[in-house]
Structure formats: C-alpha cells, structure tokens
N, C-alpha and C. Protein backbone atom coordinates (compact mmCIF):
# COMPACT_ATOMS: atom_id res chain seq x y z
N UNK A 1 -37.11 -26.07 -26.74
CA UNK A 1 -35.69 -25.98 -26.53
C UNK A 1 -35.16 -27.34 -26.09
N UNK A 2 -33.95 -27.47 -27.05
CA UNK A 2 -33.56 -28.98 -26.48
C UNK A 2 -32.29 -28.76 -25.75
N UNK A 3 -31.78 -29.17 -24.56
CA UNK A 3 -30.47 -29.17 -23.84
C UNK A 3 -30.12 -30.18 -23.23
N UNK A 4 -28.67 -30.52 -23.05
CA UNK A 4 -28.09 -31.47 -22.38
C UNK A 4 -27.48 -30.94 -20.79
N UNK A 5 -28.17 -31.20 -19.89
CA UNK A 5 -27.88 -30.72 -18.17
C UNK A 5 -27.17 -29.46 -17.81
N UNK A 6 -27.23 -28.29 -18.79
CA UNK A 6 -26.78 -27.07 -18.30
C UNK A 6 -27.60 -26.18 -19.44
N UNK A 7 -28.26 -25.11 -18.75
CA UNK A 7 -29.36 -24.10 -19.58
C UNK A 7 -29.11 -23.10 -19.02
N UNK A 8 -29.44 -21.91 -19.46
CA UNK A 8 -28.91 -20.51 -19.49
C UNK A 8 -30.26 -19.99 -18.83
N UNK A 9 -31.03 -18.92 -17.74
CA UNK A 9 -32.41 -18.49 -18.34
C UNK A 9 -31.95 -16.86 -17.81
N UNK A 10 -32.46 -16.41 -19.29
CA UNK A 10 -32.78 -14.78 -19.21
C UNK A 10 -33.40 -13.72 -18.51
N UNK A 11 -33.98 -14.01 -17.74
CA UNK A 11 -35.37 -13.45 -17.03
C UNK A 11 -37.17 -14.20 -17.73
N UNK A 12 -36.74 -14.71 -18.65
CA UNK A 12 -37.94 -15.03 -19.79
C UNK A 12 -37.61 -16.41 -19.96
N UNK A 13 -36.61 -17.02 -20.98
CA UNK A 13 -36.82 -17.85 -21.41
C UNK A 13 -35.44 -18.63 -20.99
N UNK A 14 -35.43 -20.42 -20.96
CA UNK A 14 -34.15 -20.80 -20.67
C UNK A 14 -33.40 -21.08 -22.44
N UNK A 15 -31.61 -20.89 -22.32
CA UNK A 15 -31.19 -21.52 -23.45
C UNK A 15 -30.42 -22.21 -23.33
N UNK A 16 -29.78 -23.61 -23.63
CA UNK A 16 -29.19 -24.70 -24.15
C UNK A 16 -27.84 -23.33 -23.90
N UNK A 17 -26.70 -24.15 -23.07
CA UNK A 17 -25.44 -23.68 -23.84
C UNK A 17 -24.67 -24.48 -24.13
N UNK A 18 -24.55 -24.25 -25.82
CA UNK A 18 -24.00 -24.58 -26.71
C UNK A 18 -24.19 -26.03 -26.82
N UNK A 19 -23.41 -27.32 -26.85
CA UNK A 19 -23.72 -28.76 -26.82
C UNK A 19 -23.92 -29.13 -25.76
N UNK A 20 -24.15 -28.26 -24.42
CA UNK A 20 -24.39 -29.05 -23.02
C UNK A 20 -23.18 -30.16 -22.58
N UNK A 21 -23.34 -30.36 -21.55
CA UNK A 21 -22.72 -31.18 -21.08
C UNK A 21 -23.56 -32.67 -20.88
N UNK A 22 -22.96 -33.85 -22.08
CA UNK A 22 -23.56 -35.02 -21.51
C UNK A 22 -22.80 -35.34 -20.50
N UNK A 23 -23.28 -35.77 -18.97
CA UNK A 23 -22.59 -36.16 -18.21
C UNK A 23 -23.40 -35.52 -16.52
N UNK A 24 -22.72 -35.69 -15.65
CA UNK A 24 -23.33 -35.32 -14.11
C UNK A 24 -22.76 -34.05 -14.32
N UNK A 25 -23.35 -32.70 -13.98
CA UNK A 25 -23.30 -31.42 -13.61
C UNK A 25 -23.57 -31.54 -12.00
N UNK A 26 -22.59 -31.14 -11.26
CA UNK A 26 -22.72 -31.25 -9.95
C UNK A 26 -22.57 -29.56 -9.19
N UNK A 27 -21.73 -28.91 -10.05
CA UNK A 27 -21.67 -27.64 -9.67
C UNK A 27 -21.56 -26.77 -10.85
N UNK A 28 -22.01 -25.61 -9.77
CA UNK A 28 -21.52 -23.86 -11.20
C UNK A 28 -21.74 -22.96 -10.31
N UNK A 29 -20.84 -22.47 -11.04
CA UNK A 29 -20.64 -21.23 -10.82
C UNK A 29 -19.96 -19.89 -12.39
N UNK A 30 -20.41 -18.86 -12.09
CA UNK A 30 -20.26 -17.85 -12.95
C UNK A 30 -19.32 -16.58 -12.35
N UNK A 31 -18.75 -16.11 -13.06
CA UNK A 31 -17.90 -15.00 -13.20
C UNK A 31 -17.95 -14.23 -14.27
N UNK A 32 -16.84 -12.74 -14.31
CA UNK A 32 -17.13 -12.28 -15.37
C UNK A 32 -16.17 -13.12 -16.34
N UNK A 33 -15.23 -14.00 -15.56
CA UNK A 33 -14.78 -14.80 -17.36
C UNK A 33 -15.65 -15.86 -17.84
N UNK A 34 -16.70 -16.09 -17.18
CA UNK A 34 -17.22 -17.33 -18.14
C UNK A 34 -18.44 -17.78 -16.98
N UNK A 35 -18.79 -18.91 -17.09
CA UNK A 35 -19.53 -20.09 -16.30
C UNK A 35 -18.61 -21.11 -16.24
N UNK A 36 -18.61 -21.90 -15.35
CA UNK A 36 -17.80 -22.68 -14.81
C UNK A 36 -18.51 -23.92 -14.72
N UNK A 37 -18.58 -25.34 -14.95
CA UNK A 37 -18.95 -26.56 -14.72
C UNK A 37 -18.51 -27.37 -13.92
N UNK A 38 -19.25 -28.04 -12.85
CA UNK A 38 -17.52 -29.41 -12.90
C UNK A 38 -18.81 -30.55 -12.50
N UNK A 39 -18.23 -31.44 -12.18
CA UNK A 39 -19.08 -32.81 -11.89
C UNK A 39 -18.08 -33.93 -12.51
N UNK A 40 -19.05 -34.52 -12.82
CA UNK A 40 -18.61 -36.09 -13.53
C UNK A 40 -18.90 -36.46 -15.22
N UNK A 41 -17.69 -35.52 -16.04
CA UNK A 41 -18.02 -35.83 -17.21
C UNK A 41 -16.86 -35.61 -18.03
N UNK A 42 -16.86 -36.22 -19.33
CA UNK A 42 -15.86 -36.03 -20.32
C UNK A 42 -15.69 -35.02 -21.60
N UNK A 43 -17.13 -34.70 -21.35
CA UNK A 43 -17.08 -33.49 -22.83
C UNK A 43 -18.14 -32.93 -22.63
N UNK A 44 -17.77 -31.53 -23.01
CA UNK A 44 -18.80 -30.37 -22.97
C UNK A 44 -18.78 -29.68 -23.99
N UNK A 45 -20.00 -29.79 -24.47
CA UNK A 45 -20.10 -29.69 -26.35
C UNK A 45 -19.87 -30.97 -26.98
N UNK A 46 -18.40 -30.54 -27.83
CA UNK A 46 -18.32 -31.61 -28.32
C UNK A 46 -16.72 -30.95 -28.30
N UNK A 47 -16.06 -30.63 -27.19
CA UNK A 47 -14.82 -30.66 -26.73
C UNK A 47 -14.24 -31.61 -25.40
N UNK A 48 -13.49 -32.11 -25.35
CA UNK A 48 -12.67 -33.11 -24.51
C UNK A 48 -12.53 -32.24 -23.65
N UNK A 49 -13.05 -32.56 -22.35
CA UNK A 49 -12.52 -31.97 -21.03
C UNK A 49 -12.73 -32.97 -20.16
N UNK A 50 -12.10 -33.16 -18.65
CA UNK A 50 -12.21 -34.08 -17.58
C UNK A 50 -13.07 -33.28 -16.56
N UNK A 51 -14.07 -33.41 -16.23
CA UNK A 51 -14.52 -33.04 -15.30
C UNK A 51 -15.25 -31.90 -14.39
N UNK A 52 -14.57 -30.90 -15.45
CA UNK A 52 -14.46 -29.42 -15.19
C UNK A 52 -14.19 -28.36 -16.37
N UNK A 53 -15.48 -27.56 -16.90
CA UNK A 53 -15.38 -27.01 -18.07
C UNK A 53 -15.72 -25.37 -17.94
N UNK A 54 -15.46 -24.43 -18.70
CA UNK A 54 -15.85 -23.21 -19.01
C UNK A 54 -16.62 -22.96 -19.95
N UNK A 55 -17.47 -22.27 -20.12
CA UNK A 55 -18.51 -21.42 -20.83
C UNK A 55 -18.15 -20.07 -21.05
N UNK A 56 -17.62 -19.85 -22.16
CA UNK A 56 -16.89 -18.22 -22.90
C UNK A 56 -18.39 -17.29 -22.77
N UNK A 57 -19.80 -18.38 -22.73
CA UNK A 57 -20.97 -17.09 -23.92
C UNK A 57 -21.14 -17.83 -25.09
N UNK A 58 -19.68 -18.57 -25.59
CA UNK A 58 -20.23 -19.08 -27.21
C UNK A 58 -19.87 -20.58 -27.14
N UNK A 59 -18.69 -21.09 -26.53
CA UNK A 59 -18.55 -22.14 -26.46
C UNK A 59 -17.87 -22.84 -25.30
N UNK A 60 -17.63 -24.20 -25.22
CA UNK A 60 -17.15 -24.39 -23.63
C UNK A 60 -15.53 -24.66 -24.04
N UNK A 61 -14.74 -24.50 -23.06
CA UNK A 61 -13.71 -24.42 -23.16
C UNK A 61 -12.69 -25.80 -21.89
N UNK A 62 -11.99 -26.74 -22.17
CA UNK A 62 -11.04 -27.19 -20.75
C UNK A 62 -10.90 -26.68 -20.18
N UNK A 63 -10.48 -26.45 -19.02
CA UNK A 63 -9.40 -26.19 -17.95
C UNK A 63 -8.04 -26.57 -17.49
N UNK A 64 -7.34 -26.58 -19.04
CA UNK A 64 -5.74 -27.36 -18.42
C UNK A 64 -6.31 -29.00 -18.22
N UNK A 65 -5.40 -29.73 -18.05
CA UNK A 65 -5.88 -31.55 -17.86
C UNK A 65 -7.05 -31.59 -16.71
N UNK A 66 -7.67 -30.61 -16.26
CA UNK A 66 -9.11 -31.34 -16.19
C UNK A 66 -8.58 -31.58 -14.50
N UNK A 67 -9.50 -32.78 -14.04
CA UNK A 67 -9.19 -32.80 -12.82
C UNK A 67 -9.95 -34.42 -12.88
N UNK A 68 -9.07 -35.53 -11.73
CA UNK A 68 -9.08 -36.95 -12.48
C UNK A 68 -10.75 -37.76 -11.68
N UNK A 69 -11.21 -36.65 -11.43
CA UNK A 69 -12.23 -37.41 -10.28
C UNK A 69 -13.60 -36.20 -10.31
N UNK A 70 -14.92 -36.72 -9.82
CA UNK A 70 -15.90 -36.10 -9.80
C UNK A 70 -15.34 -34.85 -9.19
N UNK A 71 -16.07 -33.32 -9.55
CA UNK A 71 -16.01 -32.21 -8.49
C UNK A 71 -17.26 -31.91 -7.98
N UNK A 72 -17.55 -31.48 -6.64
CA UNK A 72 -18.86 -31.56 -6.20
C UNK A 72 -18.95 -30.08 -6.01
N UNK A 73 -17.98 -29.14 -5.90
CA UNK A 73 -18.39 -27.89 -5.42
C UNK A 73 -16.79 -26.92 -6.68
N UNK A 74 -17.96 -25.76 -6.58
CA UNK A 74 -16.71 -24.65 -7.41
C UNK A 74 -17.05 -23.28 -6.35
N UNK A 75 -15.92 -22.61 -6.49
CA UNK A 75 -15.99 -21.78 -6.00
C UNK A 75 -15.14 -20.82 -6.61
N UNK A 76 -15.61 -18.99 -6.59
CA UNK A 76 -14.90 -18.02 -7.27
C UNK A 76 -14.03 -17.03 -6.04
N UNK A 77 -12.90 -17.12 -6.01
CA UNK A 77 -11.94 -16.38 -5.24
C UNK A 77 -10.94 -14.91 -6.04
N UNK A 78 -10.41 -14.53 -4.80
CA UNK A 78 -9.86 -13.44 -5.73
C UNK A 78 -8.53 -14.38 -5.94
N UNK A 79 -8.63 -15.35 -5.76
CA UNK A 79 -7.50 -15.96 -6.30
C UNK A 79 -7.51 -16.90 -7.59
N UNK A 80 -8.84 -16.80 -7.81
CA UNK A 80 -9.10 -17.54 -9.03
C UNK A 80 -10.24 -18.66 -8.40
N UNK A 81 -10.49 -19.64 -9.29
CA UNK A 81 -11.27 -20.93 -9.44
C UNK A 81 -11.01 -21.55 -8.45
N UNK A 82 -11.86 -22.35 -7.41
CA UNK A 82 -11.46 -23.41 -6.66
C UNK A 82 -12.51 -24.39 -7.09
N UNK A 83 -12.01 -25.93 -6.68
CA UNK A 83 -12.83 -26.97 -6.87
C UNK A 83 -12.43 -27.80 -6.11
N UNK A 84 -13.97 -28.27 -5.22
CA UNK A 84 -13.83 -29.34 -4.58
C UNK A 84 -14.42 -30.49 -4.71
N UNK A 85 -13.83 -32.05 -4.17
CA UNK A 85 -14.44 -33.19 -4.45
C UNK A 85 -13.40 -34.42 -4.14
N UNK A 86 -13.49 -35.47 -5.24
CA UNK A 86 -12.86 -36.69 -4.85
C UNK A 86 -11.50 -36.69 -5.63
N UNK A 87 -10.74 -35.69 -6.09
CA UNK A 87 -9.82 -35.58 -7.40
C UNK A 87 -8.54 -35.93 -6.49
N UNK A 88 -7.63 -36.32 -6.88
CA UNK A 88 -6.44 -36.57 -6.38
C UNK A 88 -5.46 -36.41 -7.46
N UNK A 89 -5.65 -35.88 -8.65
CA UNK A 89 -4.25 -35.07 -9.35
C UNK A 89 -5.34 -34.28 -10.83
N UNK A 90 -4.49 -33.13 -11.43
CA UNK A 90 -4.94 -32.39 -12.60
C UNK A 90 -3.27 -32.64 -13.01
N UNK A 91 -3.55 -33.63 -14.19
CA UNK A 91 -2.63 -33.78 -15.16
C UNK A 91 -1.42 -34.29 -13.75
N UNK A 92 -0.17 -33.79 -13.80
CA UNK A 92 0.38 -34.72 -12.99
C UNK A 92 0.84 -33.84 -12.01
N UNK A 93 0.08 -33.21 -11.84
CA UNK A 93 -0.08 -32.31 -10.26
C UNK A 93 -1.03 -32.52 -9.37
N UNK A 94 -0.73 -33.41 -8.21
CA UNK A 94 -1.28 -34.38 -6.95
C UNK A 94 -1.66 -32.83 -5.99
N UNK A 95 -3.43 -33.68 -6.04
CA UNK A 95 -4.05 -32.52 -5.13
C UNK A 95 -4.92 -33.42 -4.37
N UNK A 96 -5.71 -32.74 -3.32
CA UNK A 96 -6.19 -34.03 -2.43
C UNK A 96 -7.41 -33.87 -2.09
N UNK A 97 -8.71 -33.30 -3.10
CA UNK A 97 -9.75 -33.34 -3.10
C UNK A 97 -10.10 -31.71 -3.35
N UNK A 98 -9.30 -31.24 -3.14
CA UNK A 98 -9.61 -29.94 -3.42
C UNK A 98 -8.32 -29.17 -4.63
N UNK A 99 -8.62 -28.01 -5.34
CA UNK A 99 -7.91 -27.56 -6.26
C UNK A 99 -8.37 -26.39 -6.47
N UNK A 100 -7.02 -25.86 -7.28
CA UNK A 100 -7.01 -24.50 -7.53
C UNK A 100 -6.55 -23.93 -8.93
C-alpha cells in the first residue's frame, strides 16, 4: 500500500485515503460527516485546500478559504468543527489562533 501522511486502518489492514495529503498532518479528527485534517498543507488529493481538509469516504473536500496558518489541533463540538493553531484569518475573516 502506497500513501501520502493520512491512512485509514480497518481492524486488519491500513488504506491510503484517496491522494493523501502531501504536506504536515498535525491533527484529525472524525465525525459522522467525514474525517477532518488540518496541519500545514496545500492540497489534499489533488484538490486545493489551505490547511484544513475533509474526507467524504471517497474524496477530500476544502473547508471554505481554508485557514492562513498551520492548525495544530481539531476538535468536534455540538457546534461544529473547531481548529486550533497559528491562523490569524479564513479568507477575510480575522481569527486569532483559534476557529470555528
């Protein structure tokens, strides 16, 4: 099995999802909408994202403009996604290391 810094494992065997992320994987987390990525990278697969990506099951997906700086931690709320780290805006909404 070949993968780029994010693998799936079954109870048995690990799998590659989808094009991996070239880049720093610093956090994850999972829910029932997806898997969640973030760290220090620009594309997951072979889709454009900043920093912070989703995993459908089949392919990875953005998150809206991304977030402009490494994320070191994710977290799942009943309020949705949080992410923390060094980011100071997603697209041109100023946040101050942490996001939602």
């Amino acid at each position: 099995m070949s993968a780029t810094n994010v693998v799936r494992w079954d109870g048995t065997n690990w799998f590659a999802l989808g094009g991996g992320i070239p880049g720093t994987v610093e956090a994850i987390v999972a829910s029932d909408e997806g898997v969640f990525a973030g760290g220090q990278f620009s594309e997951a697969g072979a889709v454009a994202v900043t920093n912070v990506a989703r995993w459908d099951g089949a392919n990875w997906n953005p998150l809206g403009p991304g977030l402009n700086n490494i994320v070191f931690e994710l977290a799942i709320g009943v309020d949705g996604l949080f992410a923390g780290g060094q980011s100071t805006a997603s697209g041109s909404a100023a946040v101050s290391g942490v996001a939602k």
